[in-house]
N, C-alpha and C. Protein backbone atom coordinates (compact mmCIF):
# COMPACT_ATOMS: atom_id res chain seq x y z
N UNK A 1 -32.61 -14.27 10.26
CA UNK A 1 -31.80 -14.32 11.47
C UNK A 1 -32.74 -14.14 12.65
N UNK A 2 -32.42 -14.81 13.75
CA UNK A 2 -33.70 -15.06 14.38
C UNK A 2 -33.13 -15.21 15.95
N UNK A 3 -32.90 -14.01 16.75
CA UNK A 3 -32.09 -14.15 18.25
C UNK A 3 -33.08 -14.15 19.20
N UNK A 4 -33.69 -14.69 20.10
CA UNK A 4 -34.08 -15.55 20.86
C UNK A 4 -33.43 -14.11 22.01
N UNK A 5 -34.94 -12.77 22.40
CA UNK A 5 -33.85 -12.03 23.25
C UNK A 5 -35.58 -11.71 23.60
N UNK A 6 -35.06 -11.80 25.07
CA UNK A 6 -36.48 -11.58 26.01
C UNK A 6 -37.07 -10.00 25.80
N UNK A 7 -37.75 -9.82 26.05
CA UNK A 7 -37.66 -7.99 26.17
C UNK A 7 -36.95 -7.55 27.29
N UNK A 8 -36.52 -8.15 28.46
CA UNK A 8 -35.10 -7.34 29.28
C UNK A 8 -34.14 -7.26 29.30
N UNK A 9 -33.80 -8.40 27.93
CA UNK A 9 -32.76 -8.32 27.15
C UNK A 9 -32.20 -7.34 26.32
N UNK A 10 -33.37 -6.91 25.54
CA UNK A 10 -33.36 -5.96 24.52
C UNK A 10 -32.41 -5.03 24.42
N UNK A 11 -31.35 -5.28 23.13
CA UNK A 11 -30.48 -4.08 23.11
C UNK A 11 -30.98 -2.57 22.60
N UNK A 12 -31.88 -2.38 23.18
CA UNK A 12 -32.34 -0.79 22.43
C UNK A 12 -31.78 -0.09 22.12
N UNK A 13 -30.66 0.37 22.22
CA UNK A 13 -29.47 1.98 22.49
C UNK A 13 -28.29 1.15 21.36
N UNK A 14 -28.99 1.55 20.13
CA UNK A 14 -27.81 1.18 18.84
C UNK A 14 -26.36 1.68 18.87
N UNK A 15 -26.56 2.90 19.90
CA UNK A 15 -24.86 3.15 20.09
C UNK A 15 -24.23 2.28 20.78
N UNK A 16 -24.94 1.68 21.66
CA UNK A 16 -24.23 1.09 23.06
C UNK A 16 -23.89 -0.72 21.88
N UNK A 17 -24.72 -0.85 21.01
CA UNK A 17 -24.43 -2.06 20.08
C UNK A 17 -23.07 -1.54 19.00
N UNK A 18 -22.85 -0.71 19.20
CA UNK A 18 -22.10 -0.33 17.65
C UNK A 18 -20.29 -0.20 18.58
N UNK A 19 -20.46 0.27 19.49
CA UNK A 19 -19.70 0.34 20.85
C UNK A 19 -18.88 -1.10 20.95
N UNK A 20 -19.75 -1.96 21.75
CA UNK A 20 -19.42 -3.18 21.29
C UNK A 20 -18.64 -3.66 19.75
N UNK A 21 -19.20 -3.45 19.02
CA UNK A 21 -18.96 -4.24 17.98
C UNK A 21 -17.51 -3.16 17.61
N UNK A 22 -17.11 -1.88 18.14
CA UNK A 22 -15.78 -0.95 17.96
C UNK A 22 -14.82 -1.92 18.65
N UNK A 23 -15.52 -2.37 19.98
CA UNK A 23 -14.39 -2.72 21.30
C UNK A 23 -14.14 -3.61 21.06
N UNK A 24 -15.12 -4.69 20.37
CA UNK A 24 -14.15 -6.16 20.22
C UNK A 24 -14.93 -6.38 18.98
N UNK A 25 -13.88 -6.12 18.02
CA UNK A 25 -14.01 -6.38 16.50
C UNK A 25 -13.83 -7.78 16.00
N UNK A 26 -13.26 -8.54 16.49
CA UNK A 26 -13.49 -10.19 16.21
C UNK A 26 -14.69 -11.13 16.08
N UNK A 27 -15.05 -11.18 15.00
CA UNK A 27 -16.17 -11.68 14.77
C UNK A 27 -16.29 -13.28 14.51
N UNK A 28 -17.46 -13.99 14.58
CA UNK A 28 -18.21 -14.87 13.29
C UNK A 28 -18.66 -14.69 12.54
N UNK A 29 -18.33 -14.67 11.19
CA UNK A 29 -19.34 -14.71 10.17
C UNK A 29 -19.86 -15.82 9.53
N UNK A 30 -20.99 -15.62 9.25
CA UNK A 30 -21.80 -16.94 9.05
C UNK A 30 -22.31 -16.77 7.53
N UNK A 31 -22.25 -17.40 6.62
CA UNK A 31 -23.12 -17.12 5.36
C UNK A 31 -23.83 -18.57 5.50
N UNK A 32 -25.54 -18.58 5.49
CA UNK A 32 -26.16 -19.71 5.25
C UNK A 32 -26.59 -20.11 3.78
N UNK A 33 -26.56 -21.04 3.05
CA UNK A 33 -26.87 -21.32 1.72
C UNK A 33 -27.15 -22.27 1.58
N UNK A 34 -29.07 -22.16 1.41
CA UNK A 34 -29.82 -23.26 1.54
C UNK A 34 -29.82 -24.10 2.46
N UNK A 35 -29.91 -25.44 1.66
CA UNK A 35 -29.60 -26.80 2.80
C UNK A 35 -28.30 -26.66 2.87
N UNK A 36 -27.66 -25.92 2.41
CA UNK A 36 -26.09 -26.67 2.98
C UNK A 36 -25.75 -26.26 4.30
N UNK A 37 -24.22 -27.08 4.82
CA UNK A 37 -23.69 -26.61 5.90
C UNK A 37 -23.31 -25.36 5.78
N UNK A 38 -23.49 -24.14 6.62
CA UNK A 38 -23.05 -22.66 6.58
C UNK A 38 -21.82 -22.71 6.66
N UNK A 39 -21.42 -21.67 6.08
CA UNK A 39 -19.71 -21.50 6.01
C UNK A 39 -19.45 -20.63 7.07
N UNK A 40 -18.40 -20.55 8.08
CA UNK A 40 -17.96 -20.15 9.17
C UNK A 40 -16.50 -19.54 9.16
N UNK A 41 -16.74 -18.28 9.06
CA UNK A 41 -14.89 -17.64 8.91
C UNK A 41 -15.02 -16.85 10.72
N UNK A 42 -14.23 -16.85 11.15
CA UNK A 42 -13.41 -16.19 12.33
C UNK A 42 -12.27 -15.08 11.71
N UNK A 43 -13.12 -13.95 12.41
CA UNK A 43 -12.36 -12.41 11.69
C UNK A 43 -12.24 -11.37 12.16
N UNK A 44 -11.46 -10.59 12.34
CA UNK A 44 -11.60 -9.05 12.89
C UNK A 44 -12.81 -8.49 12.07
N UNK A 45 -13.37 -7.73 12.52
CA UNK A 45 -14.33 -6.57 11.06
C UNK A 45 -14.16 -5.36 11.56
N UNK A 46 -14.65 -4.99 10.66
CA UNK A 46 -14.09 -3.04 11.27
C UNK A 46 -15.66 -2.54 10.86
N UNK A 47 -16.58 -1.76 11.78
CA UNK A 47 -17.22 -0.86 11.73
C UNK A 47 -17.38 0.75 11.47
N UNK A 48 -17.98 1.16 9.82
CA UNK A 48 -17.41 2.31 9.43
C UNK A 48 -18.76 2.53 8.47
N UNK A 49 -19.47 3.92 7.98
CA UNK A 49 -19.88 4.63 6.82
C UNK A 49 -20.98 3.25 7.36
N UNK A 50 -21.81 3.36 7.91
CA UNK A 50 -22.89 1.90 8.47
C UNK A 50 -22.61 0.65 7.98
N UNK A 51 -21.29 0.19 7.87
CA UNK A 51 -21.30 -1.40 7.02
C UNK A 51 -20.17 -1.26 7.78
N UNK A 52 -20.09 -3.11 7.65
CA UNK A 52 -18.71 -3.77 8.40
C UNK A 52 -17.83 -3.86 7.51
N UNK A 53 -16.58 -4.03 7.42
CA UNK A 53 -15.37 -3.77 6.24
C UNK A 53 -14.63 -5.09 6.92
N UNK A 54 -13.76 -6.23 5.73
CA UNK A 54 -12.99 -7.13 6.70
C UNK A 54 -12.19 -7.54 5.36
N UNK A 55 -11.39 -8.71 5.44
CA UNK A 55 -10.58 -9.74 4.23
C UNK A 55 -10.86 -10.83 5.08
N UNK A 56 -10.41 -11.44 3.80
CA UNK A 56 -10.17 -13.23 4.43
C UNK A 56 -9.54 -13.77 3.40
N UNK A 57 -8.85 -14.88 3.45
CA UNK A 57 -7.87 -15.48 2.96
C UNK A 57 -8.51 -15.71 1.29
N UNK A 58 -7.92 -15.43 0.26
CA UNK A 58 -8.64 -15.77 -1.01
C UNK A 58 -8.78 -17.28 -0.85
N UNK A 59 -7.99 -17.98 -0.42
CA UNK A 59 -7.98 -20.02 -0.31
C UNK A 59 -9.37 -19.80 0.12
N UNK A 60 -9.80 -19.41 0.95
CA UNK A 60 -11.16 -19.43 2.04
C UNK A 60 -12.74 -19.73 0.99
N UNK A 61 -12.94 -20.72 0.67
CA UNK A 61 -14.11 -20.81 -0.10
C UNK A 61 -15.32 -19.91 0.69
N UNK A 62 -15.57 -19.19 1.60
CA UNK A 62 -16.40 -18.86 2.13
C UNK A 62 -17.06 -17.58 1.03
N UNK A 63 -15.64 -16.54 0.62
CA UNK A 63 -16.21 -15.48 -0.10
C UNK A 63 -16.80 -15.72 -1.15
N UNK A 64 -16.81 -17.29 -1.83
CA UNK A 64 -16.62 -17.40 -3.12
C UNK A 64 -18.56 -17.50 -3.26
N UNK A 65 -19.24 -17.83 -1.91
CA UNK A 65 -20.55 -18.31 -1.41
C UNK A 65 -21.52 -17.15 -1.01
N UNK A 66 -20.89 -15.58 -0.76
CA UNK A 66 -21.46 -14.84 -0.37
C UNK A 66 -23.00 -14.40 -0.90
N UNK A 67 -22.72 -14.53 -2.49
CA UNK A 67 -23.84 -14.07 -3.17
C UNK A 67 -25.27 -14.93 -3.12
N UNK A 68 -25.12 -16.03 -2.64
CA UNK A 68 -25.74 -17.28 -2.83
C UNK A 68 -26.58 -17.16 -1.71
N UNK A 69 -26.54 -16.82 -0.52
CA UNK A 69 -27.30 -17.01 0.85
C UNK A 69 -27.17 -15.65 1.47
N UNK A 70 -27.50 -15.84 2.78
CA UNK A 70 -27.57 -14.98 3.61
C UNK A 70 -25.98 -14.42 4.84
N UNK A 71 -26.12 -13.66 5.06
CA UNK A 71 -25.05 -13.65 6.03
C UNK A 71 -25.66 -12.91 7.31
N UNK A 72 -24.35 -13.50 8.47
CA UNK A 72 -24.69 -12.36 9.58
C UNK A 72 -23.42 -12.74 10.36
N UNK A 73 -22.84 -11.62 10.87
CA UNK A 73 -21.83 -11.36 11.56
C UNK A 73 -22.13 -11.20 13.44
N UNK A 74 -21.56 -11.38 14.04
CA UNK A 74 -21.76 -12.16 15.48
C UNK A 74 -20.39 -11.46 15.83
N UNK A 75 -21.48 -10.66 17.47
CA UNK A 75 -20.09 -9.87 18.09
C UNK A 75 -20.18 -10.04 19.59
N UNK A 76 -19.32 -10.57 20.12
CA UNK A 76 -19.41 -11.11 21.21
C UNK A 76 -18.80 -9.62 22.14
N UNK A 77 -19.41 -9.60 23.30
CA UNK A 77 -18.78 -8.86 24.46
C UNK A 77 -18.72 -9.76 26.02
N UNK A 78 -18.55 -9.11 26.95
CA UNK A 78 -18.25 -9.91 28.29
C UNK A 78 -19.45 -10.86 28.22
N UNK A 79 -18.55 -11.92 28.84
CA UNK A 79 -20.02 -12.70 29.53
C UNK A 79 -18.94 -13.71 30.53
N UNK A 80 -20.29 -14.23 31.44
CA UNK A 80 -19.70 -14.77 32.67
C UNK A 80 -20.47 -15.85 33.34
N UNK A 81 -20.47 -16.75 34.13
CA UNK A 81 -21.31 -17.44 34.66
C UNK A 81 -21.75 -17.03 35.90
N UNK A 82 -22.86 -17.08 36.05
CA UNK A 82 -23.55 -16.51 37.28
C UNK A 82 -24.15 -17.77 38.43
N UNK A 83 -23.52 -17.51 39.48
CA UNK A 83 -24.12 -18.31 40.44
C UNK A 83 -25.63 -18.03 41.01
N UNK A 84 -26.15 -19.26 41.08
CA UNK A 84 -27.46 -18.37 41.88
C UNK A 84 -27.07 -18.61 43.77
N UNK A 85 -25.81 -19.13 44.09
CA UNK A 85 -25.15 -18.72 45.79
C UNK A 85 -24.74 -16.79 45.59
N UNK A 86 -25.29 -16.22 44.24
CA UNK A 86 -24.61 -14.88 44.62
C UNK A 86 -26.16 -14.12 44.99
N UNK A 87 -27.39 -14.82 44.75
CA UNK A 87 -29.11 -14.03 44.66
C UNK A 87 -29.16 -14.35 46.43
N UNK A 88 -30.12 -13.31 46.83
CA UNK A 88 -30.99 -13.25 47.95
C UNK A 88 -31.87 -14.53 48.19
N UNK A 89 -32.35 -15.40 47.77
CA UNK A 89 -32.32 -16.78 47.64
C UNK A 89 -31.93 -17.67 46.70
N UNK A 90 -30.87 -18.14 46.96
CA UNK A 90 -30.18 -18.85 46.16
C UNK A 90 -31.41 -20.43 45.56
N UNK A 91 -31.56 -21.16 46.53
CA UNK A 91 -32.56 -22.38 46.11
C UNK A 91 -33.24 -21.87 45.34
N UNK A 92 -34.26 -21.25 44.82
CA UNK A 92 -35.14 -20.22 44.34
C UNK A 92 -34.75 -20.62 42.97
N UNK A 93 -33.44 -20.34 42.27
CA UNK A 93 -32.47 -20.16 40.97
C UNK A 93 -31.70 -21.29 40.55
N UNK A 94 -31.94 -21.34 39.65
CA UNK A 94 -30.43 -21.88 38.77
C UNK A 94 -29.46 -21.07 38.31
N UNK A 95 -28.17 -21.72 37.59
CA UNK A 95 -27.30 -21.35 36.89
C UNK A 95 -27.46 -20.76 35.70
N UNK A 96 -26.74 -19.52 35.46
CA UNK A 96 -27.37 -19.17 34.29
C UNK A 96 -25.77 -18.16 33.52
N UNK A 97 -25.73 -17.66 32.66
CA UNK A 97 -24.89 -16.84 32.13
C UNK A 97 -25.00 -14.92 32.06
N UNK A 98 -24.07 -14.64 32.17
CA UNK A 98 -24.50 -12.86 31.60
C UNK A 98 -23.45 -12.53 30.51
N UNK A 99 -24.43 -12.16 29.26
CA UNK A 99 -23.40 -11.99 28.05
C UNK A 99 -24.05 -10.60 27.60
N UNK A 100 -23.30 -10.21 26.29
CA UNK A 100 -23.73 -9.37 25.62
C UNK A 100 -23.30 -9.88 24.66
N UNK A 101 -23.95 -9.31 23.39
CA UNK A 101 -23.90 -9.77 21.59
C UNK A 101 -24.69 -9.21 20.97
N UNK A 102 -24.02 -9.15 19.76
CA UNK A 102 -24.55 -8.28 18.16
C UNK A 102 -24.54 -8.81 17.77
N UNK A 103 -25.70 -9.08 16.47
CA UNK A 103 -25.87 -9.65 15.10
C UNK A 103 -25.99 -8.69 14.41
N UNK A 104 -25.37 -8.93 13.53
CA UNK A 104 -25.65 -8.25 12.47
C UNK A 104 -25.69 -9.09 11.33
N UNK A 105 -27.20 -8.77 10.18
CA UNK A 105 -27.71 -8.79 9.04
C UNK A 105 -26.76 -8.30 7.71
N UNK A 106 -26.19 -8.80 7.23
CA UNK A 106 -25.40 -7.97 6.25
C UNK A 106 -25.29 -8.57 4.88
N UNK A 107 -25.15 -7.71 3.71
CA UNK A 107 -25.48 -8.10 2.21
C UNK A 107 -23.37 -7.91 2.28
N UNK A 108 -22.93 -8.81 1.80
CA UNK A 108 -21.16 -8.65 1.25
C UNK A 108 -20.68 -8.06 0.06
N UNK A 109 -20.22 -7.46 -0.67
CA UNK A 109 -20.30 -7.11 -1.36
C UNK A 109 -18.67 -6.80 -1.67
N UNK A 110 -17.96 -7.48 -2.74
CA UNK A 110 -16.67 -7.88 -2.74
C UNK A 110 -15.85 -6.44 -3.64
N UNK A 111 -14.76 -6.07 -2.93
CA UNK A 111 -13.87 -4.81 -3.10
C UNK A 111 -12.55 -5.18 -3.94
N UNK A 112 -12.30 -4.32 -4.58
CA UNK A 112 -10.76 -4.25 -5.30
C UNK A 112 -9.90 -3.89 -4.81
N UNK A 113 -8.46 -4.15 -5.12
CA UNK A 113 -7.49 -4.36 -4.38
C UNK A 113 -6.66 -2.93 -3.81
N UNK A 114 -7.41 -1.93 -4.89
CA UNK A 114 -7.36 -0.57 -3.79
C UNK A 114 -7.74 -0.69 -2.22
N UNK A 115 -8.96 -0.96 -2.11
CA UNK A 115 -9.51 -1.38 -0.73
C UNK A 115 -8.85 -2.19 0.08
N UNK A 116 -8.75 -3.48 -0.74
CA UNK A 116 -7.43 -4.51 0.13
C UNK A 116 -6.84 -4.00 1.04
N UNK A 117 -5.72 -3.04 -0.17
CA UNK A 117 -4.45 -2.80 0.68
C UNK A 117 -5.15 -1.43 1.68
N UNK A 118 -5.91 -0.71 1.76
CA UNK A 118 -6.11 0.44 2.44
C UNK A 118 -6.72 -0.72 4.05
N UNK A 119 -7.21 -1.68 3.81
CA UNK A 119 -8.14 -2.44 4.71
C UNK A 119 -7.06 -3.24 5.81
N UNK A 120 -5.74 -3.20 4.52
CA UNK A 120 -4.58 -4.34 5.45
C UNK A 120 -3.96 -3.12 6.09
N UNK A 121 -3.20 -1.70 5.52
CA UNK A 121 -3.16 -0.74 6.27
C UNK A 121 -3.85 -0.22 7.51
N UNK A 122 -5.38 -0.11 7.62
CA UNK A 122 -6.08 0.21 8.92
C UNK A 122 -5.71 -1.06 9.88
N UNK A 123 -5.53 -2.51 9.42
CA UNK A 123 -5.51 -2.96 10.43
C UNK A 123 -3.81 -3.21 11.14
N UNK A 124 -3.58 -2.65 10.47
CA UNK A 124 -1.72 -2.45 10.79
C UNK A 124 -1.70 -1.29 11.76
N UNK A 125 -2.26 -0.39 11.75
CA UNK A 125 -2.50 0.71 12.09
C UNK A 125 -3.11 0.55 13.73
N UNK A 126 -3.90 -0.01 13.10
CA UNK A 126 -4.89 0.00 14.96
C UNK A 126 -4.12 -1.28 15.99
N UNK A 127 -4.00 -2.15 15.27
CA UNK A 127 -3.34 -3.41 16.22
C UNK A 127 -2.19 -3.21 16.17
N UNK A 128 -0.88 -2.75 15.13
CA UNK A 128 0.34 -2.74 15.21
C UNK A 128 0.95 -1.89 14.75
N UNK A 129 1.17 -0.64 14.90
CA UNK A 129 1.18 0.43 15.30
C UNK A 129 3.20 0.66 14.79
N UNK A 130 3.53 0.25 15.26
CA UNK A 130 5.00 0.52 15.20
C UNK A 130 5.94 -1.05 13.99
N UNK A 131 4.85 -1.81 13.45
CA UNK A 131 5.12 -2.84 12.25
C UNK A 131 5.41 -1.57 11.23
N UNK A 132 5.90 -1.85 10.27
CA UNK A 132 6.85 -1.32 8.80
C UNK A 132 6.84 -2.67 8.34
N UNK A 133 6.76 -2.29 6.97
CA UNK A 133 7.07 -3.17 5.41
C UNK A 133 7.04 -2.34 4.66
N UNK A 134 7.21 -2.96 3.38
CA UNK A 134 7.95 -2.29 2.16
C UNK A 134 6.79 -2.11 1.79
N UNK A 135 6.44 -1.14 1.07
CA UNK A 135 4.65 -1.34 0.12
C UNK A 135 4.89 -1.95 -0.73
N UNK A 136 6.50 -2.93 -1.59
CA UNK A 136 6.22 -3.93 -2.64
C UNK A 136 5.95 -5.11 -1.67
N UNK A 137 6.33 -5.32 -0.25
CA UNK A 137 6.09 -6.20 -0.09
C UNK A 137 4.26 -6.39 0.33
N UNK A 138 3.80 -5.82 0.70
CA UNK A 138 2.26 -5.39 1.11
C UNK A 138 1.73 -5.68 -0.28
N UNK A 139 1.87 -5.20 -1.40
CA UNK A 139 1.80 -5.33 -3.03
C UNK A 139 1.63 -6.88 -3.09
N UNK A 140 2.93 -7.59 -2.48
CA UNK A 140 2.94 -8.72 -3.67
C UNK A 140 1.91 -9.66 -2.47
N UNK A 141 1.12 -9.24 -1.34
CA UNK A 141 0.37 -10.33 -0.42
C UNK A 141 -1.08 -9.94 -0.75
N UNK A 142 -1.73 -8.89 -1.61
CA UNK A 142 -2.81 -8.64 -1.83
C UNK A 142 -3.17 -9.51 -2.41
N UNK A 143 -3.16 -10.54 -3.53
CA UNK A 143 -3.49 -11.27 -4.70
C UNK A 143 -3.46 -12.36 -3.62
N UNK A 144 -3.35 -12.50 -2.30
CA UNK A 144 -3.79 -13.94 -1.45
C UNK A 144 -5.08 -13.47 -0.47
N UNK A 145 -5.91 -12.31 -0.80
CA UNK A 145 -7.08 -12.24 -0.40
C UNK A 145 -7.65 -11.13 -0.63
N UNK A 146 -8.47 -11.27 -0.10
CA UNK A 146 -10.26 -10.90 -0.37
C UNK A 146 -10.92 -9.80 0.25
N UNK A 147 -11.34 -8.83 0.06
CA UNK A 147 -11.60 -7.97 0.64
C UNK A 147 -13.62 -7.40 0.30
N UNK A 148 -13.84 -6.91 2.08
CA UNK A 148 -15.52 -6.68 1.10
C UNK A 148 -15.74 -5.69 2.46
N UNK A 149 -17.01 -5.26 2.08
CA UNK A 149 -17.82 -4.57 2.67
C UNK A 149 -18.91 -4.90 3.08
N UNK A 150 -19.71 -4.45 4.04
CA UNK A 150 -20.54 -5.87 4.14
C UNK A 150 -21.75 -4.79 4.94
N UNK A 151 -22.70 -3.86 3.88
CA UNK A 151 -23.98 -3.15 4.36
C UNK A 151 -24.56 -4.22 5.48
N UNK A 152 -24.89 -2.95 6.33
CA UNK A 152 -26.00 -3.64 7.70
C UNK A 152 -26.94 -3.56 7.24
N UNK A 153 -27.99 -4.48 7.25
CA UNK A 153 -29.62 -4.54 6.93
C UNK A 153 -30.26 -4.30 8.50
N UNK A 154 -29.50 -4.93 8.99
CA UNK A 154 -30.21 -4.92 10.45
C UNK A 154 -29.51 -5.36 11.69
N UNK A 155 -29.59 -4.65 13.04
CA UNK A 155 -28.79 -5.01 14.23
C UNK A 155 -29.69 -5.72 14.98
N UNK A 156 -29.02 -6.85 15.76
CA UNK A 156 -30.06 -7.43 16.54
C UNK A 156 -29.00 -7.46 17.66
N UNK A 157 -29.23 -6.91 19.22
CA UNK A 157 -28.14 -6.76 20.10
C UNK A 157 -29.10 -7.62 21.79
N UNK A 158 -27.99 -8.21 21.78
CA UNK A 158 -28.63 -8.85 23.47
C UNK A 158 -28.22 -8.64 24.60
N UNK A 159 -28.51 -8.04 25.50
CA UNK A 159 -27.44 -7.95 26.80
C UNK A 159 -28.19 -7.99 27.47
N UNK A 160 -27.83 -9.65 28.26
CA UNK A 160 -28.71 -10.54 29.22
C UNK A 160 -27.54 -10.43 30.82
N UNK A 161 -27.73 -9.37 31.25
CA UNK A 161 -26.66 -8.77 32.34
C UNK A 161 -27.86 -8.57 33.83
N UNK A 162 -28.63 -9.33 34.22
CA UNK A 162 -29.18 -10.30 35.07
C UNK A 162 -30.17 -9.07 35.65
N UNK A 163 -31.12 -8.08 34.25
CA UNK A 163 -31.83 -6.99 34.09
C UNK A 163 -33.65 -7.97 34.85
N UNK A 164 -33.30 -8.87 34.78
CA UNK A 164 -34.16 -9.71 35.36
C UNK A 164 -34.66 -10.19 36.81
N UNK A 165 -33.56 -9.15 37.38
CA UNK A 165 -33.25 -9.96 38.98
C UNK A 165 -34.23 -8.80 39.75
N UNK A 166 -33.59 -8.83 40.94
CA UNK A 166 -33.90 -7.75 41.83
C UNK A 166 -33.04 -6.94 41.84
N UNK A 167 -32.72 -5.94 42.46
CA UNK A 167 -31.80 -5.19 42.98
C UNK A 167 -30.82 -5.60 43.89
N UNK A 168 -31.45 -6.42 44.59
CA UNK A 168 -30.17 -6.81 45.50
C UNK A 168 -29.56 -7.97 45.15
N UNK A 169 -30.36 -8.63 43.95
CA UNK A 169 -29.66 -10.02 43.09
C UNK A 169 -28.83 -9.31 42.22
N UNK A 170 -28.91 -8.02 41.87
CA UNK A 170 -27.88 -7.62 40.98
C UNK A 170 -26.78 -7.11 41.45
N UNK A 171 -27.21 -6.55 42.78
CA UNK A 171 -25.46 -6.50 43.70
C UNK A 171 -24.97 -7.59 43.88
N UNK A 172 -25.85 -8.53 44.16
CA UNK A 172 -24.88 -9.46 44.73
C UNK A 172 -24.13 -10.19 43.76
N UNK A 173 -24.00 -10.34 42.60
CA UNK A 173 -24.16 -10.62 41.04
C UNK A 173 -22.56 -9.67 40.61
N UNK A 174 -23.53 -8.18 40.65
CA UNK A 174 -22.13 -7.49 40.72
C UNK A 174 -21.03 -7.39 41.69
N UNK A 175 -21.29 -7.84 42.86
CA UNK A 175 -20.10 -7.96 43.94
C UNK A 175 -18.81 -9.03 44.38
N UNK A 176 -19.75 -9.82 43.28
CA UNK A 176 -18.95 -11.60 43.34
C UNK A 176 -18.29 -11.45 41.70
N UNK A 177 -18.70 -10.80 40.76
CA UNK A 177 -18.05 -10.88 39.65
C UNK A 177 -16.85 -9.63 39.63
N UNK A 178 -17.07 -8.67 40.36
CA UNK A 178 -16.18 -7.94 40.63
C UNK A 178 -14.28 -8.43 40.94
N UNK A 179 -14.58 -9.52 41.55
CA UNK A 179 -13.54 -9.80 42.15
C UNK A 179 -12.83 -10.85 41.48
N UNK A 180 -13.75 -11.59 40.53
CA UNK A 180 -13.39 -12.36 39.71
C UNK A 180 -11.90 -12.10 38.75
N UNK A 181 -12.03 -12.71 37.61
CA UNK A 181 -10.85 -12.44 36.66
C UNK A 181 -11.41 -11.79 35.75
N UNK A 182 -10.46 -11.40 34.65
CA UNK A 182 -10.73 -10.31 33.90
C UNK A 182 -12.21 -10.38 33.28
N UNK A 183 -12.82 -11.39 32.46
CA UNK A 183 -13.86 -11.82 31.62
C UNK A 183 -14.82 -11.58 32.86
N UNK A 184 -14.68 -11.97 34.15
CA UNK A 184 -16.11 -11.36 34.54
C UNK A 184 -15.87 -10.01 35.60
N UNK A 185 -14.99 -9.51 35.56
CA UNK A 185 -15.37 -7.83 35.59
C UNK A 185 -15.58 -7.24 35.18
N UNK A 186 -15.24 -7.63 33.48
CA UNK A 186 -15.79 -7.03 32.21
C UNK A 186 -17.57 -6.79 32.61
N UNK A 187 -17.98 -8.29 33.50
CA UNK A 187 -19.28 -8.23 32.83
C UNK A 187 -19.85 -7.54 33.83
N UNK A 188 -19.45 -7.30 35.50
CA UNK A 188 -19.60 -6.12 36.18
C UNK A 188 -19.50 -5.43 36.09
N UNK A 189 -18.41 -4.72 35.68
CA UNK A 189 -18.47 -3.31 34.95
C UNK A 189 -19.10 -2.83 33.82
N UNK A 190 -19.86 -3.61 33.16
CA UNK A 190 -20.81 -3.50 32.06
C UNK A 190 -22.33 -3.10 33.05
N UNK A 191 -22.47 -4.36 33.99
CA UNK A 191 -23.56 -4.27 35.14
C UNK A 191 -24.15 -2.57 35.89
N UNK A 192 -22.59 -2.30 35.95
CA UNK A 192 -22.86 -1.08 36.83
C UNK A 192 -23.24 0.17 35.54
N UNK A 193 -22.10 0.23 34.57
CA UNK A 193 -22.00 1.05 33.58
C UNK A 193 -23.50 1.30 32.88
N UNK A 194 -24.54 0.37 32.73
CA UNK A 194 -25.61 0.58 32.02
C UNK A 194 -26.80 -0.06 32.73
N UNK A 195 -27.60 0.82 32.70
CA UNK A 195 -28.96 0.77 33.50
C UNK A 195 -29.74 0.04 32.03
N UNK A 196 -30.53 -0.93 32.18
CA UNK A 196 -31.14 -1.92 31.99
C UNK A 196 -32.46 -1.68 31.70
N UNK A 197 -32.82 -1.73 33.60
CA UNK A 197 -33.84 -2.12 34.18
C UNK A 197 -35.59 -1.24 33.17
């Protein structure tokens, strides 16, 4: 796995990566195998005991591939487009983005249906809160998927939040995204929230 992150990029502060990957648990997972095309599932994961925990549909040929290649899970946080009309010389710049993201390195490692149902419970729990079912009915939907665990080998975290600029390219950066819509105040308030530099 191989992320392309400058050194002012550098996510150093593994909490501030693990943070992320709590706040927005929706992932990519990627398993590569060999020459083939990589298999691509879109998933919540849950971060716990240092490994990611998730299901996916048993139909889903993806789990059936885990053992075979590599994997890595992909965690997106704010990102936004950045003008260079917001820098102290604008001509000077191009267009560019401010994101944050986790990779994570991970071995899968496939769970029994104890786990399942404890895995479909947490996520009933955190997202829907006031849902009820029967536990035969929870019972008879386990046998339509898949459940795993998925050890971290390694974090690779990027947050390209414009640690590159000046000071007054980063106000001005943070003062125009401020006002924006939700996705880029996220990424101002990320701006202000964590020193970088």
């Amino acid at each position: 796995m191989t992320l392309y992150t400058p050194r002012p990029f550098e996510g150093r502060e593994r909490a501030l990566a693990l943070k992320l990957v709590a706040d927005q648990p929706f992932a990519t997972l990627i398993t590569n195998v060999d020459a083939s095309e990589p298999l691509v599932t879109h998933l919540p994961l849950e971060w716990r005991e240092d490994a990611l925990w998730g299901h996916m549909a048993r139909a889903n040929p993806h789990w059936q591939r885990f053992a075979e290649g590599r994997t890595v899970a992909i965690f997106h946080g704010p990102h936004a487009y950045v003008s260079p009309r917001w820098y102290a010389e604008p001509e000077r710049h191009v267009p560019t983005w401010n994101y944050a993201v986790v990779h994570m390195a991970v071995r899968p490692e496939l769970l029994g249906e104890a786990a399942a149902r404890e895995l479909l419970m947490a996520t009933v729990v955190r997202y829907d809160p006031e849902f009820t079912t029967a536990p035969e009915r929870l019972d008879a939907l386990l046998p339509y998927i898949v459940a795993f665990r998925m050890p971290i080998e390694r974090i690779d975290a990027k947050f390209k939040m414009s640690q590159n600029r000046t000071p007054a390219d980063r106000a001005g950066v943070i003062a125009a995204l401020a006002v924006g819509d939700g996705q880029e105040r996220a990424v101002a308030d990320w701006m202000q929230k964590h020193d970088h530099d």
